[in-house]
Structures are given as C-alpha cells and as structure tokens.
Protein backbone atom coordinates (compact mmCIF):
# COMPACT_ATOMS: atom_id res chain seq x y z
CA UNK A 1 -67.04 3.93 -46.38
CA UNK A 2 -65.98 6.05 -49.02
CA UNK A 3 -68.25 4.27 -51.83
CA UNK A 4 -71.30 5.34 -49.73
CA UNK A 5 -70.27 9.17 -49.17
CA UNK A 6 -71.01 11.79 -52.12
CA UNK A 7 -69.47 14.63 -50.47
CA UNK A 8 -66.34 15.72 -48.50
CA UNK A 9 -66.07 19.38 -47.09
CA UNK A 10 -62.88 20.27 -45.57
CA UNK A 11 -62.94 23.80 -43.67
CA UNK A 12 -59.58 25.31 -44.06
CA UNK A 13 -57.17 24.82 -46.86
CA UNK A 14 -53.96 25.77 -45.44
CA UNK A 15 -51.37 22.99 -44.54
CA UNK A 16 -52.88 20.29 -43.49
CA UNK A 17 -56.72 20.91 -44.87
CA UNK A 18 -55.28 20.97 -48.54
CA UNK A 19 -53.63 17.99 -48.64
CA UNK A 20 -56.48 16.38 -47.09
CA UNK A 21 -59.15 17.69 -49.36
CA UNK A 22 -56.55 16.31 -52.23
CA UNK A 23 -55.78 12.80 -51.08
CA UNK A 24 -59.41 12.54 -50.67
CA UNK A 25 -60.32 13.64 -54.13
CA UNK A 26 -57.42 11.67 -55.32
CA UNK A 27 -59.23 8.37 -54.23
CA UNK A 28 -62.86 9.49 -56.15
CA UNK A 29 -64.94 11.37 -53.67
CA UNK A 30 -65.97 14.56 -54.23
CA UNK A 31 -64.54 17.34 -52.17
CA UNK A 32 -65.02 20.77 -51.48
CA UNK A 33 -62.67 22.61 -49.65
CA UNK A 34 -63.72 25.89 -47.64
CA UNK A 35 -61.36 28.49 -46.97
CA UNK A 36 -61.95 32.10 -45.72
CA UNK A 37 -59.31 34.03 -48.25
CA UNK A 38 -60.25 34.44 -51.81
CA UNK A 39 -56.66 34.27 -53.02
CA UNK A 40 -56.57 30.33 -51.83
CA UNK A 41 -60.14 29.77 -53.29
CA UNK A 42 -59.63 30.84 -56.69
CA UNK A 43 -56.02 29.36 -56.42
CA UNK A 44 -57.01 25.58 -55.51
CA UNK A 45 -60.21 26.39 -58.56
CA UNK A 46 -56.83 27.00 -60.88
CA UNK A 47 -55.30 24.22 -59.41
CA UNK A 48 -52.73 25.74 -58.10
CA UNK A 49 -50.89 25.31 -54.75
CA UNK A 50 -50.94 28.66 -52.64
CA UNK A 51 -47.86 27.58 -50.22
CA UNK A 52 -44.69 25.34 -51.09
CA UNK A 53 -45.56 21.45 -50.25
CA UNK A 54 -43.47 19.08 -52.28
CA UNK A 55 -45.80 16.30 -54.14
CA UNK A 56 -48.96 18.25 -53.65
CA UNK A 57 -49.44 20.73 -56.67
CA UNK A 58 -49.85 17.28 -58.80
CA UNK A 59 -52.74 16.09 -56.48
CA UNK A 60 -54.45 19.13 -56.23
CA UNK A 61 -53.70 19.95 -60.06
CA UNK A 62 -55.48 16.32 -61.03
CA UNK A 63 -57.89 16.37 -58.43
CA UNK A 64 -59.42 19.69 -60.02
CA UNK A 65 -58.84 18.84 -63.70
CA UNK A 66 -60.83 15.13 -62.68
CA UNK A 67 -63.77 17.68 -61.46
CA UNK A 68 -63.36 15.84 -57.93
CA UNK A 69 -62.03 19.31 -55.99
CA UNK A 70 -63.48 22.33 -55.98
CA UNK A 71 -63.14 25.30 -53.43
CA UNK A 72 -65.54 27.87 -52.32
CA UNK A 73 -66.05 30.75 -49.87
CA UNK A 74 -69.48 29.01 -48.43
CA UNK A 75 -69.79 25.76 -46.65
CA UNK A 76 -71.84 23.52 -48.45
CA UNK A 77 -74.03 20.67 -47.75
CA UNK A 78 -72.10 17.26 -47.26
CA UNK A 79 -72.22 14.34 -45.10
CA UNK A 80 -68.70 14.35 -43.71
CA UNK A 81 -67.08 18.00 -42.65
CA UNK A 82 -63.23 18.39 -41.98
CA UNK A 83 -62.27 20.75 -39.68
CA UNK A 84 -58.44 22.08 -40.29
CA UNK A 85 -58.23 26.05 -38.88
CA UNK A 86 -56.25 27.57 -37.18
CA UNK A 87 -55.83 27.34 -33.32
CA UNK A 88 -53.53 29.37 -31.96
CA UNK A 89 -52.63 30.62 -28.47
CA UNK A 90 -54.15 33.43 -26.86
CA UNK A 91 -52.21 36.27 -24.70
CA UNK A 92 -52.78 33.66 -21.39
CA UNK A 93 -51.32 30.84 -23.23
CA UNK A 94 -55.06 29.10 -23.97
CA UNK A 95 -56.49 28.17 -27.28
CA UNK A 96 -58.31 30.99 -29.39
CA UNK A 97 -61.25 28.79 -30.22
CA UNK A 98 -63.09 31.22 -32.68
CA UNK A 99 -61.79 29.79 -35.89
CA UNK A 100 -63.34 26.30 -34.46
CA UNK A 101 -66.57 28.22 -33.71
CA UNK A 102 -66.67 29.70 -37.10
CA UNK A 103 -66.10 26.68 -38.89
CA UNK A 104 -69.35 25.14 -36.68
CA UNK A 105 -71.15 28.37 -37.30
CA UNK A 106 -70.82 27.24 -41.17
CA UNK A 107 -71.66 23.90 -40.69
CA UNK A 108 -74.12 24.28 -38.59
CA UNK A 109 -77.35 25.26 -41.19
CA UNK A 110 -76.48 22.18 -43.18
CA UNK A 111 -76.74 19.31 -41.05
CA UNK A 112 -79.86 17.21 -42.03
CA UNK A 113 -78.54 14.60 -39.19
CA UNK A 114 -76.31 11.53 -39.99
CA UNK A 115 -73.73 13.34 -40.86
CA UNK A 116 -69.40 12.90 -39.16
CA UNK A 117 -67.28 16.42 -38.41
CA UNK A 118 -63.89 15.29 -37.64
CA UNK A 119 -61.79 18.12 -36.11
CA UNK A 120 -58.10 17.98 -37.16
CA UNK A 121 -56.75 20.99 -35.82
CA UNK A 122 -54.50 20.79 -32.46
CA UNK A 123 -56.70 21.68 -29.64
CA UNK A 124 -56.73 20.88 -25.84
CA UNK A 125 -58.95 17.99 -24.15
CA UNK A 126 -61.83 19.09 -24.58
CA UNK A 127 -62.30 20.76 -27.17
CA UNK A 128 -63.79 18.57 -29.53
CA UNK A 129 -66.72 18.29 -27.23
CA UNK A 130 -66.97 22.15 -26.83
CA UNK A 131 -67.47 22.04 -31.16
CA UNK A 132 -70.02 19.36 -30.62
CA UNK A 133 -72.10 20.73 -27.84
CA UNK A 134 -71.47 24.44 -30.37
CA UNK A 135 -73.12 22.16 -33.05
CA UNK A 136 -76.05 21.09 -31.00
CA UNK A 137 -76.28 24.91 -29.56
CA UNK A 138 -76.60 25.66 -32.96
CA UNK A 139 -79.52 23.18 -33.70
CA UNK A 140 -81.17 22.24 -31.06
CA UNK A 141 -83.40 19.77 -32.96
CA UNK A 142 -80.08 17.46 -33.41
CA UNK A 143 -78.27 15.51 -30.73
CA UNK A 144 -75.07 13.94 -30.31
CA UNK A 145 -76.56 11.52 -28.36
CA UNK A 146 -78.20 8.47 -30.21
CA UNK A 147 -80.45 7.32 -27.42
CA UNK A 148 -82.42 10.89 -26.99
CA UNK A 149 -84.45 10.27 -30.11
CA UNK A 150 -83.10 13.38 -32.48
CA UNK A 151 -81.49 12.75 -35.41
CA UNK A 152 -77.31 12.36 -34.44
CA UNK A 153 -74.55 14.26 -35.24
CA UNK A 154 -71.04 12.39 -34.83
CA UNK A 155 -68.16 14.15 -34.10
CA UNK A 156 -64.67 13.16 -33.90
CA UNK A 157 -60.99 14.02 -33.82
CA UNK A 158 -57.92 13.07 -35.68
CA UNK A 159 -55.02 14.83 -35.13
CA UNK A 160 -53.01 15.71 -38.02
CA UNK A 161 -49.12 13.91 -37.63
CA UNK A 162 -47.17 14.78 -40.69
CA UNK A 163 -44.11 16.79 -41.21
CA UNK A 164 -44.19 19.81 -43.32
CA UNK A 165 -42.05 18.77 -46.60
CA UNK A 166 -43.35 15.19 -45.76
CA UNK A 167 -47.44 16.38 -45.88
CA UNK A 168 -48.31 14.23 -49.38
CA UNK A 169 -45.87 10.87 -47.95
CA UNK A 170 -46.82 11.15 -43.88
CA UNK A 171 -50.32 12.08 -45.06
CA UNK A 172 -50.75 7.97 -45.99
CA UNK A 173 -48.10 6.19 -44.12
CA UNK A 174 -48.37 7.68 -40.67
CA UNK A 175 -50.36 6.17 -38.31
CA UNK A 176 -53.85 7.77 -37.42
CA UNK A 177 -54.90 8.96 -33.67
CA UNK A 178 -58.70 8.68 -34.03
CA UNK A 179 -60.98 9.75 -30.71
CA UNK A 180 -64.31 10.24 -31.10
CA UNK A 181 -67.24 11.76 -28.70
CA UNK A 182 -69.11 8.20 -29.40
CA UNK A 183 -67.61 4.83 -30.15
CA UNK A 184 -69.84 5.18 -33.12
CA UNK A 185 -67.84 8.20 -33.86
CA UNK A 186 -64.55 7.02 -33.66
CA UNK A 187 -65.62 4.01 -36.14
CA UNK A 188 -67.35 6.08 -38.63
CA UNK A 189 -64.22 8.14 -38.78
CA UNK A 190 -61.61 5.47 -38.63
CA UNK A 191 -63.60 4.03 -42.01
CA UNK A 192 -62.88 7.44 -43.59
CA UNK A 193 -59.15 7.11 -43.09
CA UNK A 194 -58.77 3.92 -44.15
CA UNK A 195 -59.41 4.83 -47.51
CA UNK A 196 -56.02 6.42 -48.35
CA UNK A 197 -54.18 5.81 -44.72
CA UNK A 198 -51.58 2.24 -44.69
CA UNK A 199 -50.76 3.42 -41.26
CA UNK A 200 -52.38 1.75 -37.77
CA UNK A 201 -55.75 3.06 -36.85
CA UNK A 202 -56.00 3.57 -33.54
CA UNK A 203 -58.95 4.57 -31.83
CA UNK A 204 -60.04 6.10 -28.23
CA UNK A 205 -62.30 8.17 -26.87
CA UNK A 206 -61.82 12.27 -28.29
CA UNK A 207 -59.72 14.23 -25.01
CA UNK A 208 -57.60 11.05 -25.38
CA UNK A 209 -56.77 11.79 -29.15
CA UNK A 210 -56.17 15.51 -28.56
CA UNK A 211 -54.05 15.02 -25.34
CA UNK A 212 -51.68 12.41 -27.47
CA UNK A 213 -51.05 15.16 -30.34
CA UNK A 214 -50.44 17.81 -27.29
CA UNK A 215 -47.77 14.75 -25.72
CA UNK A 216 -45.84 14.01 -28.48
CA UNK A 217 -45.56 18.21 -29.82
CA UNK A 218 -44.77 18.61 -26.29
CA UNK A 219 -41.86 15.17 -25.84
CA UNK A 220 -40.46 17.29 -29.07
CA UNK A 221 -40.17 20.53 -27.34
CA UNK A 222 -38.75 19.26 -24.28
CA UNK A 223 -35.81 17.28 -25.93
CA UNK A 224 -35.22 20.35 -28.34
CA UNK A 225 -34.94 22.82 -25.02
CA UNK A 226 -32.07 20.21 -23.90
CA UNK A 227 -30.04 20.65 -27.08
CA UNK A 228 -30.95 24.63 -27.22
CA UNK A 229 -29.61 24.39 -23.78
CA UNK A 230 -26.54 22.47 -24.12
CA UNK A 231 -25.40 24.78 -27.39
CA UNK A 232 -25.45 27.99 -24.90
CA UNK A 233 -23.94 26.23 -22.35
CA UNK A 234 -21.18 24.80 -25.10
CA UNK A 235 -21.05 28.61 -26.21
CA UNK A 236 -19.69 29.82 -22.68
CA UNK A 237 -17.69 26.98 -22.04
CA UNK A 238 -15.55 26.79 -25.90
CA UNK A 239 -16.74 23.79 -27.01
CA UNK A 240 -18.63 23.26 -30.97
CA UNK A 241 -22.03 21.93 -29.75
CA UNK A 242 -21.99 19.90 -32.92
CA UNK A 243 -19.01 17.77 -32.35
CA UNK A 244 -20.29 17.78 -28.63
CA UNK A 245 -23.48 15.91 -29.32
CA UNK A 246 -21.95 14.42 -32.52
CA UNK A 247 -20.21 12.44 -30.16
CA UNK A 248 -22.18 11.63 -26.99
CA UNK A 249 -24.41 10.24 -29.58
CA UNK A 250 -22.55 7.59 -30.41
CA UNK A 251 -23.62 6.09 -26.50
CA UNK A 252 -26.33 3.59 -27.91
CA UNK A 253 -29.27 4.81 -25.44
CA UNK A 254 -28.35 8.33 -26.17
CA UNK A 255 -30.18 10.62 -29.42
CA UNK A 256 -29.41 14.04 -29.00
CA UNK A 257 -31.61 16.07 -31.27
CA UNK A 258 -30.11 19.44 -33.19
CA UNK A 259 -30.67 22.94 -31.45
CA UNK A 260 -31.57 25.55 -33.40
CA UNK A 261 -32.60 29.34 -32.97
CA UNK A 262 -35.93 28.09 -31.55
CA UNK A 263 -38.59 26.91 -32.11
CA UNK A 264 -41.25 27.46 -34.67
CA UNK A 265 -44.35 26.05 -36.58
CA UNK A 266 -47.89 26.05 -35.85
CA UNK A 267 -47.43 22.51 -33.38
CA UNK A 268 -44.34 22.58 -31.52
CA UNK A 269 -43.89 26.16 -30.91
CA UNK A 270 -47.65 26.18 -29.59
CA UNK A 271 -48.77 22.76 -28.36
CA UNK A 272 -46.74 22.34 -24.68
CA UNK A 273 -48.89 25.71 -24.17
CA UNK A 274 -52.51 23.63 -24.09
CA UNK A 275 -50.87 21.20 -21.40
CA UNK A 276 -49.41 23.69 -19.53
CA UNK A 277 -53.10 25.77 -19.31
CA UNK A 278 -54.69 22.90 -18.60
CA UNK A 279 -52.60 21.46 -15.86
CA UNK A 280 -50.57 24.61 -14.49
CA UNK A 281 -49.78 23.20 -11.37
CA UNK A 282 -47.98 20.01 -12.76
CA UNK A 283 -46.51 20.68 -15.96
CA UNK A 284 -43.30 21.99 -14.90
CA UNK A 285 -40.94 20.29 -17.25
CA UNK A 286 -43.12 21.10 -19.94
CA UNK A 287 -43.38 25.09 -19.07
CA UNK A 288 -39.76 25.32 -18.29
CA UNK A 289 -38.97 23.47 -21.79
CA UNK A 290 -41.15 26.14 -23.67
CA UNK A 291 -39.58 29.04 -21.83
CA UNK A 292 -36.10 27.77 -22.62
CA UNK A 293 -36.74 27.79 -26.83
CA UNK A 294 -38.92 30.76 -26.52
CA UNK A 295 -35.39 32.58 -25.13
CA UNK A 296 -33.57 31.30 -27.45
CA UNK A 297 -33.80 33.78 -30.12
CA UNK A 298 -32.67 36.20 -27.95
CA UNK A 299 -29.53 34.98 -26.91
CA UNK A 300 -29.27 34.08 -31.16
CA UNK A 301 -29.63 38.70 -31.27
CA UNK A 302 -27.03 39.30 -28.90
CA UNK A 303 -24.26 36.87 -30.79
CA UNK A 304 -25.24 38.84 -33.67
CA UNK A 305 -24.92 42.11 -32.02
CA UNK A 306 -21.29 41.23 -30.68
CA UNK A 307 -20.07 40.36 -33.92
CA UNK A 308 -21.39 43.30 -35.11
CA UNK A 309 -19.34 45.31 -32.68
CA UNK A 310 -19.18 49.32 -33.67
CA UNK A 311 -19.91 48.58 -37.26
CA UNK A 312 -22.55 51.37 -37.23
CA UNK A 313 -23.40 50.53 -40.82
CA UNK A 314 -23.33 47.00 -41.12
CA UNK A 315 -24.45 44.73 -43.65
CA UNK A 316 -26.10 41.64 -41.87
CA UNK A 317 -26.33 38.34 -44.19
CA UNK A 318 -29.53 36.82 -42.66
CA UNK A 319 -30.04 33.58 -43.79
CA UNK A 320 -33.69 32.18 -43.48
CA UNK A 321 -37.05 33.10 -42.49
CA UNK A 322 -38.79 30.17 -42.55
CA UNK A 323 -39.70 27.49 -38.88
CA UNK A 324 -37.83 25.11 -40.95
CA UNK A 325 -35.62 23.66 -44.36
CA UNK A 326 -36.60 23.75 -47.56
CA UNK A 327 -40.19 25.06 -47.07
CA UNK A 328 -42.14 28.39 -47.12
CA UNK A 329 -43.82 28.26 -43.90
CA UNK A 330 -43.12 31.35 -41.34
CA UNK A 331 -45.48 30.52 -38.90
CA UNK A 332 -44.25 30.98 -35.11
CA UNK A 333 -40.86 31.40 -36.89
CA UNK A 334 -38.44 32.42 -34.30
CA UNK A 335 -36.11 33.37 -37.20
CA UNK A 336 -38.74 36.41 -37.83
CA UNK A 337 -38.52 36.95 -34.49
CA UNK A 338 -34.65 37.57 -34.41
CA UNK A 339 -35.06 39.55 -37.54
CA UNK A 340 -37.72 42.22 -36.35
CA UNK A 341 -35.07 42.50 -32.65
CA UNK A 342 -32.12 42.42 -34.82
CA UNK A 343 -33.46 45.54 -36.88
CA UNK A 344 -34.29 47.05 -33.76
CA UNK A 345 -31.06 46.76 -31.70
CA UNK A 346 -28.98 47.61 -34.61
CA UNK A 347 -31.40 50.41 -35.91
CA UNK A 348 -28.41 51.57 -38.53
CA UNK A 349 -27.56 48.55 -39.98
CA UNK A 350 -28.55 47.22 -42.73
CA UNK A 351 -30.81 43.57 -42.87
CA UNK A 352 -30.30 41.31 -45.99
CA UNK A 353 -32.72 39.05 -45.31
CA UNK A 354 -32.78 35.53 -47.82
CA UNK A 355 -35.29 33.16 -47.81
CA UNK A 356 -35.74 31.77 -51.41
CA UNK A 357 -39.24 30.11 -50.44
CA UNK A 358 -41.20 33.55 -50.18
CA UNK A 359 -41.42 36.20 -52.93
CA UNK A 360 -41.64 39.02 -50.42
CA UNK A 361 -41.46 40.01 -46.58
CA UNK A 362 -44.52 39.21 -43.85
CA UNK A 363 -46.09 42.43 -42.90
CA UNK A 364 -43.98 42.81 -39.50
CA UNK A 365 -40.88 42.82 -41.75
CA UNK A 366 -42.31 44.77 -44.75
CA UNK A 367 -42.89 47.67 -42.43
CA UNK A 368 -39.22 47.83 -41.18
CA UNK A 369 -37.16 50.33 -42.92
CA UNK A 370 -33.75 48.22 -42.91
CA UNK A 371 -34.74 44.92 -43.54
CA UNK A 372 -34.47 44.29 -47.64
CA UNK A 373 -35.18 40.50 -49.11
CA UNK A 374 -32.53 39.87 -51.05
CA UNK A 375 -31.02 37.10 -53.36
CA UNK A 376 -28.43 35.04 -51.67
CA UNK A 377 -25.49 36.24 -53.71
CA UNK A 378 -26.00 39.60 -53.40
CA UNK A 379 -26.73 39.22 -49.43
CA UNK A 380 -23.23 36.95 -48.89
CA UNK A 381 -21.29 39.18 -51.20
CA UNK A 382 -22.58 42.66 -49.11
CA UNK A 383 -22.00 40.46 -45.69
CA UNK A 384 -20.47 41.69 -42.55
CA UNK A 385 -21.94 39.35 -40.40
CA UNK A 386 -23.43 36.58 -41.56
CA UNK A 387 -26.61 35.12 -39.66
CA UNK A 388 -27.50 31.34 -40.26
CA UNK A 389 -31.01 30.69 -39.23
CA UNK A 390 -32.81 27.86 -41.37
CA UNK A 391 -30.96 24.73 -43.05
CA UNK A 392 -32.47 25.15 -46.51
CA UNK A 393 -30.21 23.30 -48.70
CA UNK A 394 -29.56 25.82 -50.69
CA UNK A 395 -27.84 27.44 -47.87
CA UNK A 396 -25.85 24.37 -47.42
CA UNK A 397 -24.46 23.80 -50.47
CA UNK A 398 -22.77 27.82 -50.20
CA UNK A 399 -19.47 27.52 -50.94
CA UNK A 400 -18.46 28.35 -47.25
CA UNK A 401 -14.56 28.89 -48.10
CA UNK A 402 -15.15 32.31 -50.05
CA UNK A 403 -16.79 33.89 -47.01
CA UNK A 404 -14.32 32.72 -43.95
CA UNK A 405 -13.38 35.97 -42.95
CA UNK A 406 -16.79 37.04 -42.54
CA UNK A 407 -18.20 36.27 -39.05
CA UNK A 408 -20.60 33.90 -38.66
CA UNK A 409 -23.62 33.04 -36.04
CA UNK A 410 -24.51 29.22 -37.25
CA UNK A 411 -27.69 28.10 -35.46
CA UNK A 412 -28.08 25.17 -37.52
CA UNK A 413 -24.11 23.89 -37.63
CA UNK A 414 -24.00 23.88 -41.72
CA UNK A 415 -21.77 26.60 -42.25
CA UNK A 416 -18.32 24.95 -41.94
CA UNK A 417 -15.86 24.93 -44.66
C-alpha cells in the first residue's frame, strides 16, 4: 500500500507518534508529523529527539536529512492521518476525549474522501466510532458508510504495544491489533502496517481492538497489585520479598512479577480505569487491582518517614523520578508522587532528588522549596536516608558497600551489597 500513498500525517509526536512518523519515513513515504508544542516541532525539523528513546534519534535524524519527515504546527492534507494524543483520565476515572476531538477538528477541513485515520491512542470501546461519527459531524457531505453514496472516510484503530526503551525494536516485531469501523477499514490499515511490521496482523472489528489494549494494560496491573501486595505483606511479616518470590518462582506454573513503588506510565497506570468506567458493576478485580498500586506510594512515604525518625534536618537520597529504568518518561510516575508527599510530611528536610534522564524538575517539583535535583554523588554522599525508586542502571551499578550504614527504602530490590 505504501507505493500508492504520497503522504503520512501523524497527529502527536510524543512517544509513540514519533517513532511512528520515523519508521514510516524510514521505509520512503513522506510524513508529516503534527504536534501542538513548538519546542517538539522545530526539534524533529533539527532532527533532533525531544525525549530519551534508545535507537530513535538515528531514524528521525535520517528521516529528516532524506527530506522524508517534516513537522509542523498545522495539519496538512494527506491521505492517511495517525492519531497518537494523549488520553488521559478524567476526575471520574473516564477518558478526556478532547485531544481526540482536536486532532479530528484538524483533520477534518482536509478530507477530500478516500482517505484512512487510524487512532493509536488507548481509548475505551467506543471511542474510535465517537472520532468517526466527530469526522462526519464535521463534514457532513462525507460518510463512513460506503453504501450511502458520499464519498467514505475509513477509520480504524491500532493500538500501540511497545515498551518504552523497546519503542524503535517492538515498533516492527510486535504483533499488530488492527480493528476497524468497516472491514474495509481494518484491511486498508492492516496494508499500512505491513510495510515495516514482521509481527502477526490481526484484524477485528474497532471496540474489539481497543478493549484488547485495555485487557492486556489491565492483566499487567492486576499481577503487579499481587506482587505490590505480597512485598507489604512480606514487610510486616520479616521476610525479603525478593528472595520470597525469587523462590516460589522456581514452581514451573508460577511467574511472579517485581513490585515496585507503583505504578506509572501513560498505559498501565491509566488503562484498568476505561474497563472499570465502562463496566462498574463487574470489574471488581480490576478496580481493586488499581486501588492497591495507586496506595502503594503511600505506604513507600511512611517507610521513608520512619527511617527518618526525629532527624528534623534530614538529607533524603531520592533515587529516581522516572515510571520506569533507564528512560526519561515521568508520566503517571508514582515516584513524583512520593516525592511531592515526602516534601510535604517532612517539610524540614531536605530532598536530593536524582534522575540522570531529565535536566531539571516537572513543575509540581520545581515549585517545592526542598526538593533540589542533584547529581548522584553528591545526593549518596549528603544521604541520611536513602530512597530507591526507579532501577536505572546507573543506580545499580552504585557501589552499595560505601553507603551500608545509611538506611535504605529499596522498592526495586537492587540495592544489596
């Protein structure tokens, strides 16, 4: 399909749209991605990467220096549209669908007819019909229906499946969820992917596709809430939660994943929420999963406040502000989380916070008057408490012996000697 397509325009360059619009433009079409800030636009127009994602500087660097990527504040006229915003969770737990709507509202004054808008961005059943019908709202003299005699719009949805640190390698091996509103949807789409995806290419109808993204985010959460659970249970009880499901992993029907201080990112963290507002009544499991990680961080404050003790000026060693290792990512992070209550509950201490993936604070931290980024050196050597909450390698390969007899809250079970 790609031979017969002159134009590409992904909406959204943030994780998942940028690496799109690049492995597109890497296999010769011509793509322009559309993003809202003018920092990313001029940044992909350098090409330049404006987050950390191994493997995808060189793609986006070649991609613009081949003339195949460009970026631009304006949508522009092209005869497949990627949709990769945001979609985050409102107050009630259901999807803020006005990045979706603004993306259409874009779209909408270029489409001749003929043209595929694939959403990518995590949504609840349903909601790639709701940008459809938006479409048609929008232009009334196009259809999605090819049997009313207008000229058709097809819209699909492929949910994006890779792992942040993995984007450029999942981004072609993974296989593909593809759901469209018309079977001609869902094969026009499919086409699309094939050019650069060696993973299966599955396809179904579009609440199918959505649901499935929601399912596995959510079979994630719940067997993270079980290991979140077992390390405060291990906590009371005296046992190393490590060792502990170390061991009972060795049963051959048995994978205990790690816990951690919670959980974070823009799908795991958020996802369970769409099933749960869609189905309150039955998703128990799935609710109680999400409120167990989203407590998490609290119980991760109150270790730190006990090994704080009377220390009315201590220095806390907080390692980590990113959702996950060895990336720059901080949304949903509960680590921020237990950083903001941390500066609050010990309002005289003082917060070294490291995270060598960001050059400064977010905003909520910025605005605290205790919390200080600082290099990792300088944080350990200051330490009173030391506060463990991402895996970045870098943290890992700390020689741990020069800093036992500082006390230490590990959430992520790498700080042993």
């Amino acid at each position: 399909m790609l031979s017969s397509i002159s134009k590409v325009a992904v909406i959204g360059l943030g994780y998942i749209g940028l690496p799109t619009a690049a492995i597109l433009a890497s296999h010769g079409v011509q793509v322009v991605g559309v993003d809202v800030n003018p920092r990313n636009v001029d940044a992909v127009n350098r090409g330049e990467v404006p987050f950390v994602e191994p493997d995808l500087g060189g793609f986006v660097a070649g991609a613009v220096s081949n003339g195949k990527l460009s970026a631009s504040l304006l949508t522009p006229q092209a005869e497949v549209y990627i949709v990769a915003v945001p979609t985050p969770f409102l107050s009630d737990k259901t999807m803020d669908g006005k990045y979706i709507r603004a993306a259409a509202e874009g779209i909408a004054p270029k489409l001749v007819g003929g043209e595929l808008v694939i959403l990518e961005s995590t949504s609840p059943p349903g909601t790639t019909k709701m940008l459809g019908e938006y479409l048609i709202e929008l232009r009334p003299d196009l259809s999605l229906n090819p049997d009313d005699g207008k000229a058709v719009v097809h819209v699909a949805h492929c949910p994006e499946r890779v792992l942040p640190g993995r984007i450029m390698v999942e981004m072609v091996t993974n296989d593909r969820i593809i759901g469209g509103l018309t079977a001609e949807a869902a094969s026009r789409a499919r086409d699309l992917y094939a050019a650069f995806c060696q993973g299966e290419l599955l396809t179904t109808d579009a609440a199918t596709a959505e649901m499935a993204k929601l399912v596995e985010n959510s079979f994630r959460d719940v067997n993270i809430a079980f290991a979140n659970e077992l390390s405060v249970i291990s906590d009371k009880l005296g046992i190393d939660v490590w060792e502990l499901i170390r061991l009972a992993n060795h049963h051959p029907r048995v994978n205990i994943l790690q816990p951690g201080p919670g959980v974070g990112g823009h799908c795991i963290a958020v996802d369970p929420w769409f099933i749960v507002s869609a189905a309150p009544e039955e998703a128990n499991l799935i609710r109680q999963a999400r409120n167990t990680n989203d407590s998490k961080p609290a119980w991760v404050v109150e270790q730190a406040v006990q090994l704080a003790g009377d220390l009315s000026d201590a220095k806390i060693a907080v390692l980590g502000l990113a959702f996950k290792a060895n990336i720059d990512d901080l949304r949903e992070s509960p680590a921020v989380l237990i950083t903001q209550e941390l500066s609050r509950k010990l309002d005289s201490a003082t917060l070294l916070v490291v995270e060598p993936h960001v050059k400064q604070l977010p905003k909520s931290l910025m605005q605290l008057e205790n919390v200080f980024l600082t290099p990792l050196e300088s944080a350990l050597a200051q330490a009173d408490v030391i506060v463990v909450l991402v895996d970045h390698e870098v943290f890992k390969a700390v020689d741990k012996s020069a800093h036992a007899k500082v006390p230490v809250v590990d959430t992520r079970g790498i700080w042993k000697s």
